[in-house]
PDB file of N, CA and C in Angstrom:
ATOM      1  N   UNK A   1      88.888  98.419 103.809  1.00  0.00           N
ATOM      2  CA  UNK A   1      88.961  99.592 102.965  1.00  0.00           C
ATOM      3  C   UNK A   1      87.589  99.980 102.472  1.00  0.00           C
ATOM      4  N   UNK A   2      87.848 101.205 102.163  1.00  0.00           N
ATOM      5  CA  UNK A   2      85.902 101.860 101.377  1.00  0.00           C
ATOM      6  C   UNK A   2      85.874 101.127 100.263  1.00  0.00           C
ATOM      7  N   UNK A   3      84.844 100.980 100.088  1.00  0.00           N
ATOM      8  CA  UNK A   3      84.102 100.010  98.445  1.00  0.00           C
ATOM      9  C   UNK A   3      84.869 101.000  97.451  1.00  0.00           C
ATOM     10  N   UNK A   4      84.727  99.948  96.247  1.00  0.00           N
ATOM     11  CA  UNK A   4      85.217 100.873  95.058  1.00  0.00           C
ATOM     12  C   UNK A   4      83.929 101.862  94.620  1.00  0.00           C
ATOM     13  N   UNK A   5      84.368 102.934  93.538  1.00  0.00           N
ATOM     14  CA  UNK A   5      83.367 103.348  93.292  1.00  0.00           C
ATOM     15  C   UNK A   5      83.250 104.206  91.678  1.00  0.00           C
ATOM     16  N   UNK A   6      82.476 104.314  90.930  1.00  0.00           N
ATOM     17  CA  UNK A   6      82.761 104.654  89.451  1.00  0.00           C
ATOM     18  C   UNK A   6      83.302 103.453  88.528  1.00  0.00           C
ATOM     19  N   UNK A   7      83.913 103.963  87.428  1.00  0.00           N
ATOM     20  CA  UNK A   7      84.176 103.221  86.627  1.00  0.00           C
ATOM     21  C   UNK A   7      85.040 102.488  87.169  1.00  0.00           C
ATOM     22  N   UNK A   8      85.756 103.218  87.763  1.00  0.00           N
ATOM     23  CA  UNK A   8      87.352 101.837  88.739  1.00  0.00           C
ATOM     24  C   UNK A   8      86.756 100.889  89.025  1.00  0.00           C
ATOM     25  N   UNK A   9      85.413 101.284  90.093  1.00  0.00           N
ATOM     26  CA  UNK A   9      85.043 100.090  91.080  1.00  0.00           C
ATOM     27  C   UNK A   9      84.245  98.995  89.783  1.00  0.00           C
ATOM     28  N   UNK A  10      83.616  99.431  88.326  1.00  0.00           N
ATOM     29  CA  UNK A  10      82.802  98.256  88.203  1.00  0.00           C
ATOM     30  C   UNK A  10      83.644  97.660  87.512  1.00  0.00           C
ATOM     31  N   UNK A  11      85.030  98.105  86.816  1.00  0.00           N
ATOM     32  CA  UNK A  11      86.141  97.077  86.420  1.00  0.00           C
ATOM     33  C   UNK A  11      86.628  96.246  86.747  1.00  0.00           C
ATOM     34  N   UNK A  12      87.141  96.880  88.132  1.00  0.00           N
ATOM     35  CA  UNK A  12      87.451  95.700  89.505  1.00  0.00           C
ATOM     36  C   UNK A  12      86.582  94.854  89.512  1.00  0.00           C
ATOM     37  N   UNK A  13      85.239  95.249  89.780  1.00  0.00           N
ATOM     38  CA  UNK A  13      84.025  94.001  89.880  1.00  0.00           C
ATOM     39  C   UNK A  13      83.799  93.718  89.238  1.00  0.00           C
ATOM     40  N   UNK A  14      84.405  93.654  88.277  1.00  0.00           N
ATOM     41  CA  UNK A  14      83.829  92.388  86.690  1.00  0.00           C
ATOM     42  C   UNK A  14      84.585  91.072  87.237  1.00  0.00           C
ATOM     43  N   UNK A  15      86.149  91.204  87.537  1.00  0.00           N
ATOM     44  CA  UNK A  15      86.645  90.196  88.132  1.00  0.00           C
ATOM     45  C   UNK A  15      86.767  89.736  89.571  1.00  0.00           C
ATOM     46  N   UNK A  16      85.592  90.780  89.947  1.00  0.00           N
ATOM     47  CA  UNK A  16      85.015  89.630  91.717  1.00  0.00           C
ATOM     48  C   UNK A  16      85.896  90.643  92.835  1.00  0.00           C
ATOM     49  N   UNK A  17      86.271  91.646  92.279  1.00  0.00           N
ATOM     50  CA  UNK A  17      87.436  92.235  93.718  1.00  0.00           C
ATOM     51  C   UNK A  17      86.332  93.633  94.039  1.00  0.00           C
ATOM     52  N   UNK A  18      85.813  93.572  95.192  1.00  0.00           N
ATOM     53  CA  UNK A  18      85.122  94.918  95.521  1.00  0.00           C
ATOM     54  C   UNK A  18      85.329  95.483  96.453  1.00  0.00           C
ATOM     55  N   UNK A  19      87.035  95.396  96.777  1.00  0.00           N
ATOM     56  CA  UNK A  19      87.857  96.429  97.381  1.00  0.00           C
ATOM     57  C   UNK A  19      89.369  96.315  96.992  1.00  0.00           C
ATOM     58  N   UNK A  20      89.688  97.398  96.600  1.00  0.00           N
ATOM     59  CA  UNK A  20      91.149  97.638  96.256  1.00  0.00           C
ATOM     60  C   UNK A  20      92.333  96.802  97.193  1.00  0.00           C
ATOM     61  N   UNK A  21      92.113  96.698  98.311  1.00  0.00           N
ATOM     62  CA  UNK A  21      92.972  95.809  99.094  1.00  0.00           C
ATOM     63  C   UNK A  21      92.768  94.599  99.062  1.00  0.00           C
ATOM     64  N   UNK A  22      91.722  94.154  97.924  1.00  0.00           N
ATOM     65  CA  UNK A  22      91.756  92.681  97.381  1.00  0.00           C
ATOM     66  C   UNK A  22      92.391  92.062  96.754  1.00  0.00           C
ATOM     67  N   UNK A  23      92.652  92.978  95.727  1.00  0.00           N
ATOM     68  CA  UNK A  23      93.851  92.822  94.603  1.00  0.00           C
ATOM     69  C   UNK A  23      94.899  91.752  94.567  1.00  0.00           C
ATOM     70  N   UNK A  24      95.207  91.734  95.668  1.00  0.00           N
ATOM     71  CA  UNK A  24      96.551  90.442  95.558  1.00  0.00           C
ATOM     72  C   UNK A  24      96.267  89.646  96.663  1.00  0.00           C
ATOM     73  N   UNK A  25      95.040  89.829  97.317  1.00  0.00           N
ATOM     74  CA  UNK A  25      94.314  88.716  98.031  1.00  0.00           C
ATOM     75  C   UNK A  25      94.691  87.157  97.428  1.00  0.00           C
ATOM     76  N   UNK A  26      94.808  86.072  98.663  1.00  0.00           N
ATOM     77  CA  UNK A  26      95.422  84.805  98.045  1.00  0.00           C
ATOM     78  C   UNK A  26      93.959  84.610  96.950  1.00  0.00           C
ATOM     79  N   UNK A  27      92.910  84.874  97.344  1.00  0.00           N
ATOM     80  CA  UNK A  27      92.132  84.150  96.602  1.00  0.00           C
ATOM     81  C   UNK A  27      91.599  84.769  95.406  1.00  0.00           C
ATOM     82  N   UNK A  28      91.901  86.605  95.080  1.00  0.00           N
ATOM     83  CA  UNK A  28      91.935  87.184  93.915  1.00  0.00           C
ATOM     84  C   UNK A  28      92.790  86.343  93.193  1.00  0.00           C
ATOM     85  N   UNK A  29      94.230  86.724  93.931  1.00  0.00           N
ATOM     86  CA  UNK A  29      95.482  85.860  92.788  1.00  0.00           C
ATOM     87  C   UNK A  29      95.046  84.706  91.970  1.00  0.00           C
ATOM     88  N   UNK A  30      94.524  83.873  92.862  1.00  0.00           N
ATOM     89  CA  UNK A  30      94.090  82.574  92.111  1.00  0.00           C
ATOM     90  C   UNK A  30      93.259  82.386  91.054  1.00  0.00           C
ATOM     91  N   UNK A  31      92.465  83.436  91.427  1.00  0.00           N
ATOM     92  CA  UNK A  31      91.247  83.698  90.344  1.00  0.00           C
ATOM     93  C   UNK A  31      92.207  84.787  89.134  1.00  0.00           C
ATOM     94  N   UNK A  32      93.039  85.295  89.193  1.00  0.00           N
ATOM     95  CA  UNK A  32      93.787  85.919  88.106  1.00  0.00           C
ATOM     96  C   UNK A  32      94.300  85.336  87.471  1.00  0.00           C
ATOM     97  N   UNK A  33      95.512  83.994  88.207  1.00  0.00           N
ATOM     98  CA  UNK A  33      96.101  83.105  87.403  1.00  0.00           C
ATOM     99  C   UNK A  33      95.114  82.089  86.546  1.00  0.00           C
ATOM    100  N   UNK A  34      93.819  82.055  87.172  1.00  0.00           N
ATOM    101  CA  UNK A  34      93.053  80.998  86.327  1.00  0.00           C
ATOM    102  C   UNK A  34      92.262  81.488  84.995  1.00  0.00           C
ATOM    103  N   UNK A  35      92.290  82.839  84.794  1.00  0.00           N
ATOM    104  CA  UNK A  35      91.328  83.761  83.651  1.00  0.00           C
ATOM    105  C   UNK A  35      92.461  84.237  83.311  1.00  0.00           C
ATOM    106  N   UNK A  36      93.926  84.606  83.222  1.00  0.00           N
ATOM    107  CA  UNK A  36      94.989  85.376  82.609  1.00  0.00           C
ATOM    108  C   UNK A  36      94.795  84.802  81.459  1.00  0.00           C
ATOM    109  N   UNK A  37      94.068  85.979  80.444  1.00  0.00           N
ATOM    110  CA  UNK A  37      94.214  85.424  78.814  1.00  0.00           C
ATOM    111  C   UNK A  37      95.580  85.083  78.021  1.00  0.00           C
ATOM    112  N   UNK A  38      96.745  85.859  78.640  1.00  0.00           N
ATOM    113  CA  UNK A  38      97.818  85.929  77.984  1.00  0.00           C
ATOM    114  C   UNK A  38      98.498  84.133  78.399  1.00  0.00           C
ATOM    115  N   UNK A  39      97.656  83.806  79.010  1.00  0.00           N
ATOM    116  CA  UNK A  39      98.215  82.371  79.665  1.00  0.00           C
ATOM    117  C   UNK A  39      97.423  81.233  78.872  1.00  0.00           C
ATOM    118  N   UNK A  40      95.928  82.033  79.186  1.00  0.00           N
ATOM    119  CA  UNK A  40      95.308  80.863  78.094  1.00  0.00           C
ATOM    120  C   UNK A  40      95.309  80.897  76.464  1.00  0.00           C
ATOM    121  N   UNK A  41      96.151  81.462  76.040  1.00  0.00           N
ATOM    122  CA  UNK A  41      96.337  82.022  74.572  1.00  0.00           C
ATOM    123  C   UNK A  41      96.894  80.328  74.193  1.00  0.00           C
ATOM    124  N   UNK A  42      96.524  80.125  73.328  1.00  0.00           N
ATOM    125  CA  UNK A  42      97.361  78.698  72.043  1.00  0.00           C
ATOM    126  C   UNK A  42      97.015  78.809  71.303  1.00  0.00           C
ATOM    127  N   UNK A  43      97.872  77.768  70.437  1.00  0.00           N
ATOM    128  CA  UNK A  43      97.886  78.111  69.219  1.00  0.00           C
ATOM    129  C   UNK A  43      96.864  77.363  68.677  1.00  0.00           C
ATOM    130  N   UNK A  44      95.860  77.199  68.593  1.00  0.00           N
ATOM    131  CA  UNK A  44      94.794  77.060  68.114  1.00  0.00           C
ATOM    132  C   UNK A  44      93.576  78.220  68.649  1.00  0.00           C
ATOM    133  N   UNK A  45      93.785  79.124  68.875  1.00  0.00           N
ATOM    134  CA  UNK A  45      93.294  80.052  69.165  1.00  0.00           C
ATOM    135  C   UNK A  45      93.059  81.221  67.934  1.00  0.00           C
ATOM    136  N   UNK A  46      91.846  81.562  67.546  1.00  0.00           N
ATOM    137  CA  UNK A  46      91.569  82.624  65.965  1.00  0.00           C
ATOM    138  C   UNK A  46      92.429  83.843  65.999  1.00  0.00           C
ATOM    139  N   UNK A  47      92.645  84.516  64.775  1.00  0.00           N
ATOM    140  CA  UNK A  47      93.462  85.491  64.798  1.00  0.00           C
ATOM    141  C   UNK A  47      93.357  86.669  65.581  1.00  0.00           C
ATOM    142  N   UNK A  48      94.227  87.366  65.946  1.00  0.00           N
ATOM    143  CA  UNK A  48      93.579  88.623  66.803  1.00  0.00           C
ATOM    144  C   UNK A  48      94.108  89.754  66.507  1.00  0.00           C
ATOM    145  N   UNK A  49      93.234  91.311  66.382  1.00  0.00           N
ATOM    146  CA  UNK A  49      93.258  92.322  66.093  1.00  0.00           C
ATOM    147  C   UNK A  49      93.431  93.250  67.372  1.00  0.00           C
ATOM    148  N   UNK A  50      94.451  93.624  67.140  1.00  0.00           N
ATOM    149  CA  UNK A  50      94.699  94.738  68.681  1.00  0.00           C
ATOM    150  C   UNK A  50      95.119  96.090  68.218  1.00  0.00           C
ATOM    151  N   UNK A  51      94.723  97.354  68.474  1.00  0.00           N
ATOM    152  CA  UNK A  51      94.757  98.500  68.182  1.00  0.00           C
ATOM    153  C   UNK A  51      94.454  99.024  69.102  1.00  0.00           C
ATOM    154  N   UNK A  52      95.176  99.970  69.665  1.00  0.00           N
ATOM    155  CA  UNK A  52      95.726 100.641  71.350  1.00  0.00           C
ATOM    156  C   UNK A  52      95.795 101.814  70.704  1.00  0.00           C
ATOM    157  N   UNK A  53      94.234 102.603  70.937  1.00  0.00           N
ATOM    158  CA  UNK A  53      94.908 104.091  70.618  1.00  0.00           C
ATOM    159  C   UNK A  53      94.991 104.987  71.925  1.00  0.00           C
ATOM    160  N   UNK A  54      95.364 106.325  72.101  1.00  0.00           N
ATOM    161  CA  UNK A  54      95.001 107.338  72.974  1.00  0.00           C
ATOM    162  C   UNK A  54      95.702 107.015  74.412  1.00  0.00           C
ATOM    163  N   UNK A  55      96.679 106.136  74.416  1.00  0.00           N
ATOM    164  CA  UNK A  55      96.727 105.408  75.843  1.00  0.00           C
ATOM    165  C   UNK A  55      98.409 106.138  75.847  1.00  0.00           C
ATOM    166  N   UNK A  56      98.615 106.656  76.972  1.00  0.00           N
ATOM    167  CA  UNK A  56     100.048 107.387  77.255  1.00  0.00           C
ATOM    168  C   UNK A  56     100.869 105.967  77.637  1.00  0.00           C
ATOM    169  N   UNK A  57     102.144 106.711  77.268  1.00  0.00           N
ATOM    170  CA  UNK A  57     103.252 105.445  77.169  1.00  0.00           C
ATOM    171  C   UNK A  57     103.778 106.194  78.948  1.00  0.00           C
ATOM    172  N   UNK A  58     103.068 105.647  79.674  1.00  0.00           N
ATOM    173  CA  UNK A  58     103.685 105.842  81.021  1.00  0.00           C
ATOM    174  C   UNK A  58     102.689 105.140  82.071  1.00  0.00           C
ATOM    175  N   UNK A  59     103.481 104.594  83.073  1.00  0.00           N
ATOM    176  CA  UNK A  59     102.427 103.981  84.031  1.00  0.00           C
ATOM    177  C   UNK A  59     101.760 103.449  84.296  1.00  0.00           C
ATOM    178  N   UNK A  60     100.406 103.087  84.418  1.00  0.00           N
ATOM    179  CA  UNK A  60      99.587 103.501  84.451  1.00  0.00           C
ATOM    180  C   UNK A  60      99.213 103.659  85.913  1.00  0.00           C
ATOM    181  N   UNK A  61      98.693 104.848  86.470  1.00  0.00           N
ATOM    182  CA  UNK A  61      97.786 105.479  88.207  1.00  0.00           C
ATOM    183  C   UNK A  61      96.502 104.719  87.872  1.00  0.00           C
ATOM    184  N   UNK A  62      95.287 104.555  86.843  1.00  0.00           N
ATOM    185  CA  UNK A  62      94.470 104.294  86.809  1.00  0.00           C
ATOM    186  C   UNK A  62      93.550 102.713  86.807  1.00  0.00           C
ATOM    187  N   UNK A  63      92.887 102.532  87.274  1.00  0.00           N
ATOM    188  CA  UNK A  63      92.915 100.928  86.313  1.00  0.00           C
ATOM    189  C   UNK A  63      92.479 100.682  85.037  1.00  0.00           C
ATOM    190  N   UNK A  64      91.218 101.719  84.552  1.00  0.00           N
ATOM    191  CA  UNK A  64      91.105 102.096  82.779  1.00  0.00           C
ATOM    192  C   UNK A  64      92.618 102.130  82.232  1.00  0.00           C
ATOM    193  N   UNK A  65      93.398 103.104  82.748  1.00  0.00           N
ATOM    194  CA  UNK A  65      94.323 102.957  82.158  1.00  0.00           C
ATOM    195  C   UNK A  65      95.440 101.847  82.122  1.00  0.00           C
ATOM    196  N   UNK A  66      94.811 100.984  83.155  1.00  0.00           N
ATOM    197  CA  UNK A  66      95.793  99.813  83.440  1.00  0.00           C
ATOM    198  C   UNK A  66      95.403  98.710  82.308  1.00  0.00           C
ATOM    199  N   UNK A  67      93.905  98.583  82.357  1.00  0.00           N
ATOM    200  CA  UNK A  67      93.071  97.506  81.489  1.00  0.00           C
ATOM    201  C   UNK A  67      93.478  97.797  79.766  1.00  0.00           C
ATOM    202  N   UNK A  68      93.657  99.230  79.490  1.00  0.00           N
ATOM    203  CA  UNK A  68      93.814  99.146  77.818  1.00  0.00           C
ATOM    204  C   UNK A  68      95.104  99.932  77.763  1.00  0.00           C
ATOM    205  N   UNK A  69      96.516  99.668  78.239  1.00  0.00           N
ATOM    206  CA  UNK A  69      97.365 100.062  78.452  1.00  0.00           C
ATOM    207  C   UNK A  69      98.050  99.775  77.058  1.00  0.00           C
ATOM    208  N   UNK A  70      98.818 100.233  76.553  1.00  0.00           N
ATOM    209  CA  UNK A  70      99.385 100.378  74.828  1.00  0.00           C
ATOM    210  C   UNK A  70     100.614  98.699  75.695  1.00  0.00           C
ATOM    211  N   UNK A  71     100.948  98.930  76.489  1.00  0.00           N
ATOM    212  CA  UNK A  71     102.164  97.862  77.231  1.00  0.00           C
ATOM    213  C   UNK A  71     100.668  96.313  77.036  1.00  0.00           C
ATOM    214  N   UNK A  72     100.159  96.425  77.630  1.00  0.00           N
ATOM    215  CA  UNK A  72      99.458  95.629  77.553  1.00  0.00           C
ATOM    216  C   UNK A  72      98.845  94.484  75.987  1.00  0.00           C
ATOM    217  N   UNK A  73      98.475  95.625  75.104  1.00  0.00           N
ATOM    218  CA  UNK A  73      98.697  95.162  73.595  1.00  0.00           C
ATOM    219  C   UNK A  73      99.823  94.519  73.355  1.00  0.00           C
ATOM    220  N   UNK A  74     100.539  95.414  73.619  1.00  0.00           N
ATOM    221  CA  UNK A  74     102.397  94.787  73.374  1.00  0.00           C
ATOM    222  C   UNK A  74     102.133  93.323  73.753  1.00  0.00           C
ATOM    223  N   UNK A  75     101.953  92.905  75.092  1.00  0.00           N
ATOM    224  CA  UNK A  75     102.261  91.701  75.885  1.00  0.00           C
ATOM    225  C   UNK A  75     101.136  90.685  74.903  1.00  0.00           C
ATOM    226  N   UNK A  76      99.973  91.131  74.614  1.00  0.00           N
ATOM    227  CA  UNK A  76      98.920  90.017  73.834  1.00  0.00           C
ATOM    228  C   UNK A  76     100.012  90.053  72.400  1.00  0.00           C
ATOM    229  N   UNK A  77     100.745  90.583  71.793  1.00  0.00           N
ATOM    230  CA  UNK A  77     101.064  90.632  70.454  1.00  0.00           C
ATOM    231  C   UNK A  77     102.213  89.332  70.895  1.00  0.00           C
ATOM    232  N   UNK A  78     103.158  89.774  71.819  1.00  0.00           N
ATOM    233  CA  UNK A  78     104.502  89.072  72.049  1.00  0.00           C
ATOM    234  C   UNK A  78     103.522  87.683  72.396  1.00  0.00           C
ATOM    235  N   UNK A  79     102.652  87.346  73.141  1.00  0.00           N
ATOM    236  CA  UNK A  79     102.370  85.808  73.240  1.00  0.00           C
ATOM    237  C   UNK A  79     101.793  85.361  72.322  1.00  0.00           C
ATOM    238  N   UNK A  80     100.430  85.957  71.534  1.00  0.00           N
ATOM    239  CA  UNK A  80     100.463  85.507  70.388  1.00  0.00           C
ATOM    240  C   UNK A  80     102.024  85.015  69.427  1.00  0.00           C
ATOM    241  N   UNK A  81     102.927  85.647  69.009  1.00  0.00           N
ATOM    242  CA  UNK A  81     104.182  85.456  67.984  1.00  0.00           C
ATOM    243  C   UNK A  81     104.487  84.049  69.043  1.00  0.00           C
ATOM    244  N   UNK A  82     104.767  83.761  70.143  1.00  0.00           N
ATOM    245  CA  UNK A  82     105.224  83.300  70.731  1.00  0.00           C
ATOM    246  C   UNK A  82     104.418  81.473  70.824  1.00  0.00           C
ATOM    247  N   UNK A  83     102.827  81.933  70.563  1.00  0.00           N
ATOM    248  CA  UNK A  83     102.390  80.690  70.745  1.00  0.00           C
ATOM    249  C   UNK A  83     102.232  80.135  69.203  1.00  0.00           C
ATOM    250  N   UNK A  84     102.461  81.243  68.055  1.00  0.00           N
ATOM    251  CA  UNK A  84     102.004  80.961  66.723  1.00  0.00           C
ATOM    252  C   UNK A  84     100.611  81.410  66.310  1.00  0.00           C
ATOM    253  N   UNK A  85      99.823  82.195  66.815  1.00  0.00           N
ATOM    254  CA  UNK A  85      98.422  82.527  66.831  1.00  0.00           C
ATOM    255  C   UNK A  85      98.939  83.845  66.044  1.00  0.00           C
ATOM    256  N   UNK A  86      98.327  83.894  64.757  1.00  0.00           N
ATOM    257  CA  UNK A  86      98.306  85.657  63.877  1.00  0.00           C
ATOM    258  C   UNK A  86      97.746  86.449  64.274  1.00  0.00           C
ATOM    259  N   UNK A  87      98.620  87.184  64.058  1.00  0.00           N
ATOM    260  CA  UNK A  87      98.208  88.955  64.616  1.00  0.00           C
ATOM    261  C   UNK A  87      98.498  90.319  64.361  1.00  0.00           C
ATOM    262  N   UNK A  88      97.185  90.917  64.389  1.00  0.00           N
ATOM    263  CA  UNK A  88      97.643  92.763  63.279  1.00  0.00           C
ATOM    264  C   UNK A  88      97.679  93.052  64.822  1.00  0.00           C
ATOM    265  N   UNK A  89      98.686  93.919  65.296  1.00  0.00           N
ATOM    266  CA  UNK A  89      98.901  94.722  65.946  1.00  0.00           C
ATOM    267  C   UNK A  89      99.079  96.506  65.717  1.00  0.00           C
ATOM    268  N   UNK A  90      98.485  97.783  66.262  1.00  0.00           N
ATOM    269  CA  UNK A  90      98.952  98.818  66.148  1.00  0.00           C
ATOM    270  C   UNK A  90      98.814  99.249  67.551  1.00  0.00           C
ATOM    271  N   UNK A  91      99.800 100.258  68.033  1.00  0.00           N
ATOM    272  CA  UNK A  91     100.361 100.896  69.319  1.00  0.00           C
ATOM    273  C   UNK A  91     101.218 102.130  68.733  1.00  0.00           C
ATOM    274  N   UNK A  92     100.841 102.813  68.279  1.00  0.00           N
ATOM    275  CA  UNK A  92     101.142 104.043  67.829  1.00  0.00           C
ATOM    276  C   UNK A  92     101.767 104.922  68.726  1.00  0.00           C
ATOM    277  N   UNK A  93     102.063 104.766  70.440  1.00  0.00           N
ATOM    278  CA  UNK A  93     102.134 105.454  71.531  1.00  0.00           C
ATOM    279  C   UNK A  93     103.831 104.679  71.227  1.00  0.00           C
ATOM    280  N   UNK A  94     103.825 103.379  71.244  1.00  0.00           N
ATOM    281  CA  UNK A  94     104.943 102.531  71.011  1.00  0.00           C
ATOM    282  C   UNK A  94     106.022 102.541  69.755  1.00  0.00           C
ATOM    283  N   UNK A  95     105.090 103.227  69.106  1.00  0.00           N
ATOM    284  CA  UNK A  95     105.530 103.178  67.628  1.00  0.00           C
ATOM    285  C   UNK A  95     105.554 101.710  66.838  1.00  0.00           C
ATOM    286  N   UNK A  96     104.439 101.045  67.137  1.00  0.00           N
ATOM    287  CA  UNK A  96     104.290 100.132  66.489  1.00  0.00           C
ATOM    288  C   UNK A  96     103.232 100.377  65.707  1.00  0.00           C
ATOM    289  N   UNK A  97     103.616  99.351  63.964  1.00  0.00           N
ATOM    290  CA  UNK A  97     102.141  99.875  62.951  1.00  0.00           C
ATOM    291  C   UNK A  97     102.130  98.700  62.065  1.00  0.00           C
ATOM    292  N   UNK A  98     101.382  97.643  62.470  1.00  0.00           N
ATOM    293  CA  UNK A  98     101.520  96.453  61.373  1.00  0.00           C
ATOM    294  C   UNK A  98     102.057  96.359  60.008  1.00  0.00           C
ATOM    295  N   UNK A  99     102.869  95.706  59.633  1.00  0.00           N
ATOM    296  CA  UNK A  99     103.306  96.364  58.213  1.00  0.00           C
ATOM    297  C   UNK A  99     102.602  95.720  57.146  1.00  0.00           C
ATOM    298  N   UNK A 100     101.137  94.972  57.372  1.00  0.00           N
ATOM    299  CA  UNK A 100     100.057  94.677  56.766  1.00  0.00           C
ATOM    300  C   UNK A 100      99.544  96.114  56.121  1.00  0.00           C
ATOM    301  N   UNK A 101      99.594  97.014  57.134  1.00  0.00           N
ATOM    302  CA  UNK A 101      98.218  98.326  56.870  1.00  0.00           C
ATOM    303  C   UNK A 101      96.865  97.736  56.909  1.00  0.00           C
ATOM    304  N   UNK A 102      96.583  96.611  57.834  1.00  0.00           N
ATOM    305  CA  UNK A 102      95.197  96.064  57.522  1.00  0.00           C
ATOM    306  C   UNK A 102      94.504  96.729  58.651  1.00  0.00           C
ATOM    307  N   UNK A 103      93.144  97.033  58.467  1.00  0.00           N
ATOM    308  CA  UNK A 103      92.216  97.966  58.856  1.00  0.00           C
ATOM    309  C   UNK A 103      91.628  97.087  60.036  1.00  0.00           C
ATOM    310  N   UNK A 104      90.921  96.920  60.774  1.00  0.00           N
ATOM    311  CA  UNK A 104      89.954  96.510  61.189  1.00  0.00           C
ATOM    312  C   UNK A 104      88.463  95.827  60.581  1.00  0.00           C
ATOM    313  N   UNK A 105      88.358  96.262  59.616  1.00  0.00           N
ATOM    314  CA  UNK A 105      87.527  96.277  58.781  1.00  0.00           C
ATOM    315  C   UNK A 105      87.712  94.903  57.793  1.00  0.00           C
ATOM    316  N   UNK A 106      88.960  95.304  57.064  1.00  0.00           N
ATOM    317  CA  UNK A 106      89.540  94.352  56.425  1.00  0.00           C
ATOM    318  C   UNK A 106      89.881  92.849  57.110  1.00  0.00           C
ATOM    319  N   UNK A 107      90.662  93.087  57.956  1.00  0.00           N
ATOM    320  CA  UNK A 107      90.919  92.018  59.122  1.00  0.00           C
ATOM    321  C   UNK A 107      89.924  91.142  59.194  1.00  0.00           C
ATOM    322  N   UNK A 108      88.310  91.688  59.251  1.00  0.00           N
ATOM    323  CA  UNK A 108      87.138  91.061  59.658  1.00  0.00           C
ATOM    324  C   UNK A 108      86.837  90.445  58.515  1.00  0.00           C
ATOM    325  N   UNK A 109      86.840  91.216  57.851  1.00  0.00           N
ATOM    326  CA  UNK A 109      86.365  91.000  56.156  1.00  0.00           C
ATOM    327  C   UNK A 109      87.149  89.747  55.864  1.00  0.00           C
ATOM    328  N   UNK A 110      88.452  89.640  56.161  1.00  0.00           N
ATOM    329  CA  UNK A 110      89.526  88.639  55.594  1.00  0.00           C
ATOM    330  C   UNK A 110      89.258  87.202  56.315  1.00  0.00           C
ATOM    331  N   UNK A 111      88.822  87.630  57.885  1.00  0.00           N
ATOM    332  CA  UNK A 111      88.626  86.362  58.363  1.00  0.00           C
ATOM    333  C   UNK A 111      87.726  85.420  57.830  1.00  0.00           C
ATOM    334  N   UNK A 112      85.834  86.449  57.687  1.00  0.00           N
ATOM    335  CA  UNK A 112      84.886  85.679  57.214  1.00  0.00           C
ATOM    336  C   UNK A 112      85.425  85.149  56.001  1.00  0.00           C
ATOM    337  N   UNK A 113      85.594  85.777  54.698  1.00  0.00           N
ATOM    338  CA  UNK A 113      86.309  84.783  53.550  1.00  0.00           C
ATOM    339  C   UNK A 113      87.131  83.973  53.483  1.00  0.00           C
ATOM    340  N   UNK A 114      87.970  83.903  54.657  1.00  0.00           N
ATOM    341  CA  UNK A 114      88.906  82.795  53.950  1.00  0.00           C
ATOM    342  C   UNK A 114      88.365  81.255  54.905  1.00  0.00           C
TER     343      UNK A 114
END
């Protein structure tokens, strides 16, 4: 296949694939299952702040839109609850809105102090 090219192609090549028909290559896969954050998440892992704005609740055609997908937040929020690791979540596309109201700001602020 033609090389990637633009923003697609240097996303792809952050994780080593520099053609689209790599993607589910045996030896991409392997390298996916071994960096999947949602896998290496535990619970000793620091709190995490996720806020998904601007991202349409459909699909995604793109891989930008694949990489910061509002579904995607979702999935880091559900394994965090799941491994015990805290977490402000907002997905506003989802209709999700922490019922903290904690900012980003705050969040940061809260971590260094306590």
């Amino acid at each position: 296949g033609a090389a990637l090219l633009g923003l697609e192609g240097r996303l792809l090549s952050f994780y080593g694939i520099s053609e689209l028909a790599d993607f589910d290559s045996p030896e991409i896969l392997e390298y996916r299952r071994r960096v999947d954050m949602i896998d290496l998440l535990s619970p000793d892992d620091p709190p995490i702040f996720v806020r998904n704005r601007n991202q349409p609740d459909e699909p995604p055609v793109r891989v930008a839109v694949l990489f910061h997908h509002a579904n995607h937040a979702l999935v880091i929020a559900n394994r965090a609850r799941e491994v015990g690791v805290e977490h402000v979540l907002y997905a506003p596309v989802l209709g999700i809105e922490d019922p903290s109201g904690e900012n980003e700001f705050d969040f940061i602020l809260r971590m260094l102090t306590s």
